[in-house]
N, C-alpha and C. Protein backbone atom coordinates (compact mmCIF):
# COMPACT_ATOMS: atom_id res chain seq x y z
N UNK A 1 -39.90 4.76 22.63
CA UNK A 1 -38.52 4.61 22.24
C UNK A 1 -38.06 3.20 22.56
N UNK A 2 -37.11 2.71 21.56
CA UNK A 2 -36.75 1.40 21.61
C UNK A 2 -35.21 1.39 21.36
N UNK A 3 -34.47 0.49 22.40
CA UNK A 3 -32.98 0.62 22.22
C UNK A 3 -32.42 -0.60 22.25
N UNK A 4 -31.38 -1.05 21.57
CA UNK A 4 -30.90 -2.45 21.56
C UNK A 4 -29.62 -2.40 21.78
N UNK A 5 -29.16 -2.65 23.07
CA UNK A 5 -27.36 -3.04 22.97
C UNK A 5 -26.95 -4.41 22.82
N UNK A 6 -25.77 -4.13 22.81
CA UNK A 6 -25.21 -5.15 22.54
C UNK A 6 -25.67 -6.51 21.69
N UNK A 7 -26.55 -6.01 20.58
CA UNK A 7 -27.55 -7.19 19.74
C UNK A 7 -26.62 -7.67 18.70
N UNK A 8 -26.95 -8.83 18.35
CA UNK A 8 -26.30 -9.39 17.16
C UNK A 8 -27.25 -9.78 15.92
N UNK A 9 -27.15 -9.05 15.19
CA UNK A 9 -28.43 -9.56 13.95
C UNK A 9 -27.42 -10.06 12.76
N UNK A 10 -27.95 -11.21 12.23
CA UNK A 10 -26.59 -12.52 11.77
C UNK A 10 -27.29 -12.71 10.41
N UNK A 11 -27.46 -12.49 9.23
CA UNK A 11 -27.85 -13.45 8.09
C UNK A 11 -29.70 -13.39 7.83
N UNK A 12 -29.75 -12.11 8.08
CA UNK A 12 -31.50 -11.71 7.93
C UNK A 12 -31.62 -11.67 6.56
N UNK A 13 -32.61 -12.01 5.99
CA UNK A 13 -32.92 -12.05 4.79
C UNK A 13 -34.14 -11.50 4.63
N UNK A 14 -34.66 -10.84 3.54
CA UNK A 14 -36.11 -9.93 3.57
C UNK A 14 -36.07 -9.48 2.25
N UNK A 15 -37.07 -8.96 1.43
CA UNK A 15 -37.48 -8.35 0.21
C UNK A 15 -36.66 -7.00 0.20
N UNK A 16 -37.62 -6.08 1.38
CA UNK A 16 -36.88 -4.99 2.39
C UNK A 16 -36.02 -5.13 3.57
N UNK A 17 -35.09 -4.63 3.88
CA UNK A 17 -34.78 -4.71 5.27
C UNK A 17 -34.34 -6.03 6.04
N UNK A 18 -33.26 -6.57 5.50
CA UNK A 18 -32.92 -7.93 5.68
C UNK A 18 -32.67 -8.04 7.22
N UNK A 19 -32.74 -7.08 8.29
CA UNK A 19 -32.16 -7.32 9.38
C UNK A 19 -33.14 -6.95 10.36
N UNK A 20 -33.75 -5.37 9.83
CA UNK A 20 -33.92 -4.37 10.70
C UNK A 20 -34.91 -2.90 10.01
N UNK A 21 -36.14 -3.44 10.61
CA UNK A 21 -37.26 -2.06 9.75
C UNK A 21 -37.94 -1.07 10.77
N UNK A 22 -37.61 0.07 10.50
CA UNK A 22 -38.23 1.07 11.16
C UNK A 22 -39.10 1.90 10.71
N UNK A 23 -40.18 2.28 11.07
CA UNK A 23 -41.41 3.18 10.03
C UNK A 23 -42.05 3.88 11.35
N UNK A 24 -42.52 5.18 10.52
CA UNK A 24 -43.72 6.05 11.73
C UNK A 24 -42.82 6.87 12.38
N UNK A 25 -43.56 8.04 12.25
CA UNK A 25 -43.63 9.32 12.87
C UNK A 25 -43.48 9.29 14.59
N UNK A 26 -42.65 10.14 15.14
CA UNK A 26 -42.56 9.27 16.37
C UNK A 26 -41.61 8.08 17.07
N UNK A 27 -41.63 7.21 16.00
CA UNK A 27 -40.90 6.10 16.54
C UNK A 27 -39.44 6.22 16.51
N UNK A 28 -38.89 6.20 17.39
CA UNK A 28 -37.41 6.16 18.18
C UNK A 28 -35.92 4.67 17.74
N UNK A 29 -35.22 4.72 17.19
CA UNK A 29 -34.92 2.92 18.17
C UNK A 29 -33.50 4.05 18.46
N UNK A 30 -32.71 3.07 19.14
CA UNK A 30 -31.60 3.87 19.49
C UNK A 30 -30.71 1.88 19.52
N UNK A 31 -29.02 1.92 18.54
CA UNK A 31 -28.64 1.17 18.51
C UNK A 31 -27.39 1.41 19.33
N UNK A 32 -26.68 0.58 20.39
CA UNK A 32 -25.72 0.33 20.99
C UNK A 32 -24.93 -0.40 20.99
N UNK A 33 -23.33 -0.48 20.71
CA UNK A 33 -22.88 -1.51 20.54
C UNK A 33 -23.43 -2.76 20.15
N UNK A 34 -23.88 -2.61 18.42
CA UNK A 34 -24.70 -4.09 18.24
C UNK A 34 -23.81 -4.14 17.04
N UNK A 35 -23.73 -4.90 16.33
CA UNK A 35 -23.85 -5.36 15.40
C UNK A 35 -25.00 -6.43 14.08
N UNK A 36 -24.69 -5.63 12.94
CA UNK A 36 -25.39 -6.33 11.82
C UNK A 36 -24.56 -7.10 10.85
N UNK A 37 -24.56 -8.32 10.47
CA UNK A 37 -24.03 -8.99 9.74
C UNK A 37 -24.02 -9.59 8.72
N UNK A 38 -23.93 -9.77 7.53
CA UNK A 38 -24.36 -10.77 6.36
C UNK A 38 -25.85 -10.53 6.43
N UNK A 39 -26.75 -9.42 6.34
CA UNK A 39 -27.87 -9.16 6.30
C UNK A 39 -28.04 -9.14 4.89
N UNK A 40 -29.51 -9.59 4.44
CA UNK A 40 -29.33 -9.48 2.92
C UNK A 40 -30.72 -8.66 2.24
N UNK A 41 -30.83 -7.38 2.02
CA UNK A 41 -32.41 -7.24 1.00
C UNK A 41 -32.36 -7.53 -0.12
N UNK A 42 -33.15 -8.95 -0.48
CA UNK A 42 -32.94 -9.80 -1.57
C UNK A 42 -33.07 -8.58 -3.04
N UNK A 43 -34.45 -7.82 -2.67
CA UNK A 43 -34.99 -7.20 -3.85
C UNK A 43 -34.54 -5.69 -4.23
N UNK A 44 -34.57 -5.06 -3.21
CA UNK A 44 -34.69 -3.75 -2.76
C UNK A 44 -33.64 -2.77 -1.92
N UNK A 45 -34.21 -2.16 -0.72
CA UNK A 45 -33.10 -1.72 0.09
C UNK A 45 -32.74 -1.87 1.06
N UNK A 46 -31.62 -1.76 1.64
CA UNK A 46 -31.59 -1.52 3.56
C UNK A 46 -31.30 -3.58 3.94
N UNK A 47 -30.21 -3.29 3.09
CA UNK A 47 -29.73 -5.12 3.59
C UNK A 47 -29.56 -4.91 5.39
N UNK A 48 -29.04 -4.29 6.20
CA UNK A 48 -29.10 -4.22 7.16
C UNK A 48 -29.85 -3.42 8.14
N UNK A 49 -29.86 -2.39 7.58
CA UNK A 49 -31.23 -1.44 8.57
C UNK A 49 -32.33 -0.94 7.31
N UNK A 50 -33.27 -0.65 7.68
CA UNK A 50 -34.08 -0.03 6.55
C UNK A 50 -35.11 1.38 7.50
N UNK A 51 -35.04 2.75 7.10
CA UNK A 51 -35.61 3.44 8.42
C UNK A 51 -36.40 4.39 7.53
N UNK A 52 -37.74 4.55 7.61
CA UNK A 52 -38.48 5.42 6.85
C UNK A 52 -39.76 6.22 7.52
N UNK A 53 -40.10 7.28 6.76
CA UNK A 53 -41.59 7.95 7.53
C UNK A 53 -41.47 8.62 8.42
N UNK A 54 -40.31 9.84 8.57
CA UNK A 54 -39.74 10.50 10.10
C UNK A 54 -39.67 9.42 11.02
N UNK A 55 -38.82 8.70 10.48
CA UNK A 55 -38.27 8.01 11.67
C UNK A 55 -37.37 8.53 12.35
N UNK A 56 -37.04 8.26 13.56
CA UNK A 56 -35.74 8.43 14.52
C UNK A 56 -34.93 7.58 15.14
N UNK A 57 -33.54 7.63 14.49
CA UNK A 57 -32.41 6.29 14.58
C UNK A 57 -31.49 6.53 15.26
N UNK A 58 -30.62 6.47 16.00
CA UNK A 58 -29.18 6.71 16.59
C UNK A 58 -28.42 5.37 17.04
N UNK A 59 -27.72 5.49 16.32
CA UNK A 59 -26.27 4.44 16.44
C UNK A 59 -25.07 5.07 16.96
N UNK A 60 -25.05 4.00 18.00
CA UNK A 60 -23.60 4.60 18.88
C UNK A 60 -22.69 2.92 18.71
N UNK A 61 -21.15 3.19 18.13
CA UNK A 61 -20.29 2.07 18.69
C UNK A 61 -20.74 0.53 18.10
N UNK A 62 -21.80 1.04 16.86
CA UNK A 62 -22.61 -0.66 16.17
C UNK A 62 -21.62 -0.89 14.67
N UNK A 63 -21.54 -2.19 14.81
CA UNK A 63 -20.99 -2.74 13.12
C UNK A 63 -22.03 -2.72 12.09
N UNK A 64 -21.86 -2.38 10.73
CA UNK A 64 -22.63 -3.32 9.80
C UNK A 64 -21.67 -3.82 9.00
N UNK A 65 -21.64 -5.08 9.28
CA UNK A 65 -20.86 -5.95 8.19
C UNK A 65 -20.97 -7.12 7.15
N UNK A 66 -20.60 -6.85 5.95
CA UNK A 66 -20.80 -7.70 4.85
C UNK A 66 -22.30 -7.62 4.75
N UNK A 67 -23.17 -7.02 4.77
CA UNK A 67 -24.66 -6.63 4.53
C UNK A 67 -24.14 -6.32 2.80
N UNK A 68 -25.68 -6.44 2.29
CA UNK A 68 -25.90 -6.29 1.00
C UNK A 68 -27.39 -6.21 0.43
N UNK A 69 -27.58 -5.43 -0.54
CA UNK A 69 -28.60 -4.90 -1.04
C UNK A 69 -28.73 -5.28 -2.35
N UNK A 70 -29.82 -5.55 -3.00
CA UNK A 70 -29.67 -5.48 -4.96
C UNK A 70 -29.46 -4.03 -5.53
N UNK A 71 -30.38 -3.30 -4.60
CA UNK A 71 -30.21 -1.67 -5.00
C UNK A 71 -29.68 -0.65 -3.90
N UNK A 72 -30.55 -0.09 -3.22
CA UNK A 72 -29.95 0.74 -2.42
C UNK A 72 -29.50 0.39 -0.97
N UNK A 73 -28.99 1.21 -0.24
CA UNK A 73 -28.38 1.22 0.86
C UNK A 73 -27.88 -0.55 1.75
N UNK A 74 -26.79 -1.07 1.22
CA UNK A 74 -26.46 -2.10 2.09
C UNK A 74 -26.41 -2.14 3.08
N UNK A 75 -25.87 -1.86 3.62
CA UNK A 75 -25.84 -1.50 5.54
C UNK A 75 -26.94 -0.83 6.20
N UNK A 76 -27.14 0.50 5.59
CA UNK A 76 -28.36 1.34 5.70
C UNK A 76 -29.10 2.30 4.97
N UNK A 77 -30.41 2.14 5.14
CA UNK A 77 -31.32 3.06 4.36
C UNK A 77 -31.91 4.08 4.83
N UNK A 78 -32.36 4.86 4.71
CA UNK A 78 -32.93 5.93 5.37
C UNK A 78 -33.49 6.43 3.94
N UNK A 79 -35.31 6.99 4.46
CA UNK A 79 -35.77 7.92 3.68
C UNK A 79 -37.13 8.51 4.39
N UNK A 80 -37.75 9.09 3.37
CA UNK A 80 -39.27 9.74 4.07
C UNK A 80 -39.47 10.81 4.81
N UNK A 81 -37.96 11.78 4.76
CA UNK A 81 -38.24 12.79 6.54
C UNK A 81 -37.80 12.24 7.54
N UNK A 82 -36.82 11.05 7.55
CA UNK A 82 -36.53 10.61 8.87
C UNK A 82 -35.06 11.15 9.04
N UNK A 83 -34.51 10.97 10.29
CA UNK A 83 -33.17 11.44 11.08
C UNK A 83 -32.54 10.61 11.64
N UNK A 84 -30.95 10.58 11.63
CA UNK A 84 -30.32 9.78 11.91
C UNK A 84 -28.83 10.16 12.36
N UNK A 85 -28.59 9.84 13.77
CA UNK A 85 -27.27 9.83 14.17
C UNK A 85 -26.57 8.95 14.39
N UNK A 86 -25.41 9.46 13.69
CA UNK A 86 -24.37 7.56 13.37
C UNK A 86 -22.99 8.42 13.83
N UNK A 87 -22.79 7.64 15.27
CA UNK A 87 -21.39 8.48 15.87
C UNK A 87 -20.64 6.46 15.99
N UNK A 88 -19.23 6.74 16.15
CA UNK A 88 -18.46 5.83 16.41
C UNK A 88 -18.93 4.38 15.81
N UNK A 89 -18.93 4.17 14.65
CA UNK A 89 -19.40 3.20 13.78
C UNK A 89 -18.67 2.83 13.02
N UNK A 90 -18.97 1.80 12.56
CA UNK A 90 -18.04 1.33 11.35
C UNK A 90 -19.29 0.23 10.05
N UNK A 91 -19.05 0.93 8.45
CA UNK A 91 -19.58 -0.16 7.88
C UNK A 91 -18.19 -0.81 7.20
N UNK A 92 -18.72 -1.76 7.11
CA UNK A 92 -17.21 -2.80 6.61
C UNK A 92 -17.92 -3.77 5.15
N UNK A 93 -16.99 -3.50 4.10
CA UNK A 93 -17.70 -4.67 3.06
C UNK A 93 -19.15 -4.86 2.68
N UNK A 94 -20.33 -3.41 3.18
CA UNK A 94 -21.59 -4.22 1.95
C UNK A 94 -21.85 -3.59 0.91
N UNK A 95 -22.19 -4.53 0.10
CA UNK A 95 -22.30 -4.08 -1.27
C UNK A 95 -23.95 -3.63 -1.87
N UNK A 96 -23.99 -2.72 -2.41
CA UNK A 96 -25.27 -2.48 -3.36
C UNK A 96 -25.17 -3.51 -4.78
N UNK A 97 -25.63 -4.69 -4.67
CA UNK A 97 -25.09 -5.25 -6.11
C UNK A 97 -25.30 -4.27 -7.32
N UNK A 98 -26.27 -3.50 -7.49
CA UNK A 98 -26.53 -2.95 -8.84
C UNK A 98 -27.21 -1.35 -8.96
N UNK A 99 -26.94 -0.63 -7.59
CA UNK A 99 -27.41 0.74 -7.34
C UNK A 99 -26.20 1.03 -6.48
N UNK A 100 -26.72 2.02 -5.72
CA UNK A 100 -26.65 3.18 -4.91
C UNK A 100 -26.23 2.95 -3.26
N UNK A 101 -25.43 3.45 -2.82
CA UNK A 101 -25.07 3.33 -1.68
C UNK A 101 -24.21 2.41 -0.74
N UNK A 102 -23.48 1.99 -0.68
CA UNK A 102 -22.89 0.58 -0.42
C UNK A 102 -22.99 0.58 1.13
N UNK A 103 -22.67 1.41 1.94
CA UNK A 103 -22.74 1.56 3.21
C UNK A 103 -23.69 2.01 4.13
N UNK A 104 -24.28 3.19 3.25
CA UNK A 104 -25.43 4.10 3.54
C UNK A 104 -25.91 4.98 2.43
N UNK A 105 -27.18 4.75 1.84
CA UNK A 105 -27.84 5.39 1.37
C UNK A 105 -29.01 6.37 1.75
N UNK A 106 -29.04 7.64 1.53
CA UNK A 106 -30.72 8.83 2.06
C UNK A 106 -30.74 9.25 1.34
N UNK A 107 -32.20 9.23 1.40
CA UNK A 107 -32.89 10.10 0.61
C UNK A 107 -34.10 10.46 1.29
N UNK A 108 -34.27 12.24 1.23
CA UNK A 108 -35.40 12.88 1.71
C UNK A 108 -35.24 12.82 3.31
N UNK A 109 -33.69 13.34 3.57
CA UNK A 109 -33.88 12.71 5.04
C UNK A 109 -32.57 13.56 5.45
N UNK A 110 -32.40 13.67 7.09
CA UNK A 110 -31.29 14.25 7.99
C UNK A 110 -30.50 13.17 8.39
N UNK A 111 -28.97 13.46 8.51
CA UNK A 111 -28.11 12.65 8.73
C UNK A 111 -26.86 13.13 9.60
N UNK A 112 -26.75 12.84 10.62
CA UNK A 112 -25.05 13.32 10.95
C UNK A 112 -24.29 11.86 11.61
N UNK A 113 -23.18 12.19 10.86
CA UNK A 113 -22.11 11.03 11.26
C UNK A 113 -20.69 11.90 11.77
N UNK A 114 -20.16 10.72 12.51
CA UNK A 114 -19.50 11.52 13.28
C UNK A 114 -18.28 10.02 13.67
N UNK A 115 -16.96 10.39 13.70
CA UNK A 115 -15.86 9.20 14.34
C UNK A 115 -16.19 7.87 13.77
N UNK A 116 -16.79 7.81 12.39
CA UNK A 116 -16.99 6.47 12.06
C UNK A 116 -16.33 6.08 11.25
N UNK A 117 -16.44 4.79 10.43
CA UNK A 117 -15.28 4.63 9.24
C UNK A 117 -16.58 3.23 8.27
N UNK A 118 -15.93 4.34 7.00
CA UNK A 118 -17.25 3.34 6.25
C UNK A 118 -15.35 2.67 5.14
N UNK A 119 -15.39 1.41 5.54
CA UNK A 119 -14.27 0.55 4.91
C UNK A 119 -14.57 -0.45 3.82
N UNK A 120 -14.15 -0.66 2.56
CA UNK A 120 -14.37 -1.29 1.45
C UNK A 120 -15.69 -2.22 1.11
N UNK A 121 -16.21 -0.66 0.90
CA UNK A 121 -17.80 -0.88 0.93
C UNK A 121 -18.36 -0.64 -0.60
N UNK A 122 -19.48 -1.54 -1.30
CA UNK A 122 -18.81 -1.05 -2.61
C UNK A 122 -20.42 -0.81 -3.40
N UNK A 123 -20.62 -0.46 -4.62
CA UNK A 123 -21.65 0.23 -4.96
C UNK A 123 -21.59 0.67 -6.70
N UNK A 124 -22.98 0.84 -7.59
CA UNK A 124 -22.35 1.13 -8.38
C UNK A 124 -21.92 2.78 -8.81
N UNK A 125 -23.01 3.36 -7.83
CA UNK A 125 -22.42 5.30 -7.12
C UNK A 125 -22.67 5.27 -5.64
N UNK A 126 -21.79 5.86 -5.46
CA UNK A 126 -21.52 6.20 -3.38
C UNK A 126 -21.08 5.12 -2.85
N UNK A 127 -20.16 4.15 -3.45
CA UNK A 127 -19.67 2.94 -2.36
C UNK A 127 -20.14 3.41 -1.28
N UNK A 128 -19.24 4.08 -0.63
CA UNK A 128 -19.44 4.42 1.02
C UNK A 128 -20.66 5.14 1.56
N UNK A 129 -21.28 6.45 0.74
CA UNK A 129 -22.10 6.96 1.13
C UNK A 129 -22.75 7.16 -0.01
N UNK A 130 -24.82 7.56 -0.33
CA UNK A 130 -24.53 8.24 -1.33
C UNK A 130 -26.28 9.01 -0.89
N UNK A 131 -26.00 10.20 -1.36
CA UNK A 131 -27.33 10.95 -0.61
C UNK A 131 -28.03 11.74 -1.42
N UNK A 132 -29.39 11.60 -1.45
CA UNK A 132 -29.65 12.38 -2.58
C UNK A 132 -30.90 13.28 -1.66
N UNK A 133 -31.34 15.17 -1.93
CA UNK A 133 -32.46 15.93 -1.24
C UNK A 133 -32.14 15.01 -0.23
N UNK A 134 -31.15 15.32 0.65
CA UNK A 134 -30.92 15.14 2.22
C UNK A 134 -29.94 16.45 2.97
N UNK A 135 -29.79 16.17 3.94
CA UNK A 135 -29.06 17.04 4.71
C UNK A 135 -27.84 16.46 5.49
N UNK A 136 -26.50 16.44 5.00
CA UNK A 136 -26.06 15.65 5.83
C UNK A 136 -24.68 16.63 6.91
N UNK A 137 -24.42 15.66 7.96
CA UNK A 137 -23.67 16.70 8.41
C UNK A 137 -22.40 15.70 8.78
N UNK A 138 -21.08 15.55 8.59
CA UNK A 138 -19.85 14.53 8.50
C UNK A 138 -18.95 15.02 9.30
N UNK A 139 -18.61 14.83 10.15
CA UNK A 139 -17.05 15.17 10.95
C UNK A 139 -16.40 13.85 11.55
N UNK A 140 -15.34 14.02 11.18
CA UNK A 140 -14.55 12.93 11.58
C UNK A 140 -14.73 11.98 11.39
N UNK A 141 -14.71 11.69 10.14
CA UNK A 141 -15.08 10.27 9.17
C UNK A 141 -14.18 9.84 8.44
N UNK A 142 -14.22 8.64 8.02
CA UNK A 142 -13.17 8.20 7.32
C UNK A 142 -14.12 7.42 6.48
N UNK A 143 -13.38 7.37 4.90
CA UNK A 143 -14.23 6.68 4.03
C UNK A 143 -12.88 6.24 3.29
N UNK A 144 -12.87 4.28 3.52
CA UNK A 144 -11.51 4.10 3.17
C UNK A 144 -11.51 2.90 2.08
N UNK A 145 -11.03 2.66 0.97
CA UNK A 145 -10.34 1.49 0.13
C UNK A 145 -12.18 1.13 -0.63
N UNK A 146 -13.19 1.96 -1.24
CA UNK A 146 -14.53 1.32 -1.35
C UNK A 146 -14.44 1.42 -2.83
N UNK A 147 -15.57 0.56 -3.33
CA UNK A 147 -15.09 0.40 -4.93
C UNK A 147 -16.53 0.57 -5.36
N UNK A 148 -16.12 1.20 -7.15
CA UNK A 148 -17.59 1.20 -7.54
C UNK A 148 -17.22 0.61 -9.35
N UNK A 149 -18.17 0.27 -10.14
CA UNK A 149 -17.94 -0.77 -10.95
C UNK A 149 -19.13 0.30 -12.13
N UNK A 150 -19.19 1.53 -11.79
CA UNK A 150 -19.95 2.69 -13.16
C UNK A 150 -18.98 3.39 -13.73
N UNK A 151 -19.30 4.27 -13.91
CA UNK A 151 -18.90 5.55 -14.53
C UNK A 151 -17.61 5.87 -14.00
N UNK A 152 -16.50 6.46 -14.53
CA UNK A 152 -15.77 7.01 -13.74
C UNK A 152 -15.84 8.39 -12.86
N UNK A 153 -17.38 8.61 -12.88
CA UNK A 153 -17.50 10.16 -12.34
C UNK A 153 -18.33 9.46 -11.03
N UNK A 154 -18.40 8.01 -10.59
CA UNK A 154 -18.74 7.96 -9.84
C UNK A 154 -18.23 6.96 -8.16
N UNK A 155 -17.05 6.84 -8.41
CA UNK A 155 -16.15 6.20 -8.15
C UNK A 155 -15.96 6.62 -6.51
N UNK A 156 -16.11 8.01 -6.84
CA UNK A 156 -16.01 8.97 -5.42
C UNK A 156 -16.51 8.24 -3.81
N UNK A 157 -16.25 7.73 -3.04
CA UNK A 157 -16.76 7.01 -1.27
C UNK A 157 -17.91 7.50 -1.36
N UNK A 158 -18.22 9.01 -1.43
CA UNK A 158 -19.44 10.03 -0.93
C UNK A 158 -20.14 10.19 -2.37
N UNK A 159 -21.18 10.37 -2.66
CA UNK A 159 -21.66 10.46 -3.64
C UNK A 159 -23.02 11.29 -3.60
N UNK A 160 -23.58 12.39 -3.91
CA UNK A 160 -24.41 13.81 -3.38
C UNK A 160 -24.94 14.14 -4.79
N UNK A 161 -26.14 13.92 -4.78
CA UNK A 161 -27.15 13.99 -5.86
C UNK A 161 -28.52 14.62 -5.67
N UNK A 162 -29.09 15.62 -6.32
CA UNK A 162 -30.43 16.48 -6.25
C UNK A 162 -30.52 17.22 -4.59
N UNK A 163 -30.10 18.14 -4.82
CA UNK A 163 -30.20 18.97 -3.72
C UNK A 163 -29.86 18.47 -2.70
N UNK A 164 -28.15 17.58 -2.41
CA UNK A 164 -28.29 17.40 -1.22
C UNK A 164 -26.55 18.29 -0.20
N UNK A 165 -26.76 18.64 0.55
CA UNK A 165 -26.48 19.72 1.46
C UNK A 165 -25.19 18.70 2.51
N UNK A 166 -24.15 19.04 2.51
CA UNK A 166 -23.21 18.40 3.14
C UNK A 166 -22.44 19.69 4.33
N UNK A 167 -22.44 19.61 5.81
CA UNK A 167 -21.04 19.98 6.25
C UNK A 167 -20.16 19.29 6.70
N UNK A 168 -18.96 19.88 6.74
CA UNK A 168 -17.97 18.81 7.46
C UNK A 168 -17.13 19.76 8.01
C-alpha cells in the first residue's frame, strides 16, 4: 500500500495518465489532502489519475483541478474491476475535450463518493460524472454549474450507461 498526503502534482503531461497511474491486482494508493492540477492526457484518459486492473484507490480531502483529457475521464479514470473511494473532494473545471466524463469517468468498476463536489466540469456526456457496467454508490454530493456541448439528452452532471447501478 502506497499513500500520498499532502502532494502537489502540477502540469503532468502523458499519452495516459497525465499525473498519476495505477495498475495490478493488489495494489493500494490511498490519496490525502493532495492535490492534482492542470494535468493533461494528451491522447486518451485519466488527465489526472488513471486507475486500472482491480486496482485500489481512496481519496480523502484531494483537489483535481483544471485537469483534462481528449477522451475520457479528466480528473479521473477508473476501469478493469478496480474500486474506489472518493469522500470529501472536490473536481473543479476538467474537461473531456471530445468524450466522456469531465470529472470522473468508470467503467467495469466500484465506486463510492461521498461529501464531495464535482464544480463546472465539462464533457461531451457526464460533465461531472459518467459511468458505464459499474457500481456506483453517491451520498452527499453535489454536482454543480458543469457543461456538455452533445446531445441534449446528455447534458445531465451524472451520466449512467450499460448496466450501470447507482445508490444515493
Amino acid at each position: 500500500q502506497v499513500t500520498f498526503s499532502g502532494v502537489t502534482m502540477r502540469s503532468g503531461s502523458s499519452t495516459d495518465a497525465g499525473c498519476m497511474y495505477v495498475k495490478g491486482s493488489g495494489t493500494e494508493v490511498t490519496l490525502s489532502s493532495s492535490t492534482f492540477e492542470a494535468c493533461w492526457a494528451r491522447y486518451y484518459s485519466g488527465g489526472g489519475f488513471f486507475a486500472t486492473s482491480y486496482s485500489s484507490v481512496r481519496i480523502e480531502s484531494s483537489k483535481f483541478v483544471s485537469c483534462s483529457a481528449t477522451y475520457y475521464g479528466a480528473g479521473f479514470y477508473m476501469e478493469g474491476g478496480s474500486t474506489a473511494v472518493v469522500r470529501d473532494s472536490l473536481f473543479d473545471s476538467c474537461q473531456a475535450t471530445d468524450r466522456y466524463g469531465g470529472g470522473f469517468y468508470v467503467t467495469a468498476s466500484t465506486v463510492e463518493v461521498s461529501s464531495s463536489t464535482f464544480l463546472s466540469n465539462s464533457a461531451s456526456y457526464g460533465p461531472g460524472f459518467y459511468a458505464t457496467s459499474s457500481t456506483l454508490f453517491v451520498n452527499s454530493t453535489r454536482f454543480v454549474s458543469s457543461s456538455s456541448d452533445a446531445h441534449q439528452d446528455s447534458h445531465f452532471d451524472m451520466y449512467l450507461e450499460t448496466s450501470a447501478t447507482v445508490e444515493c
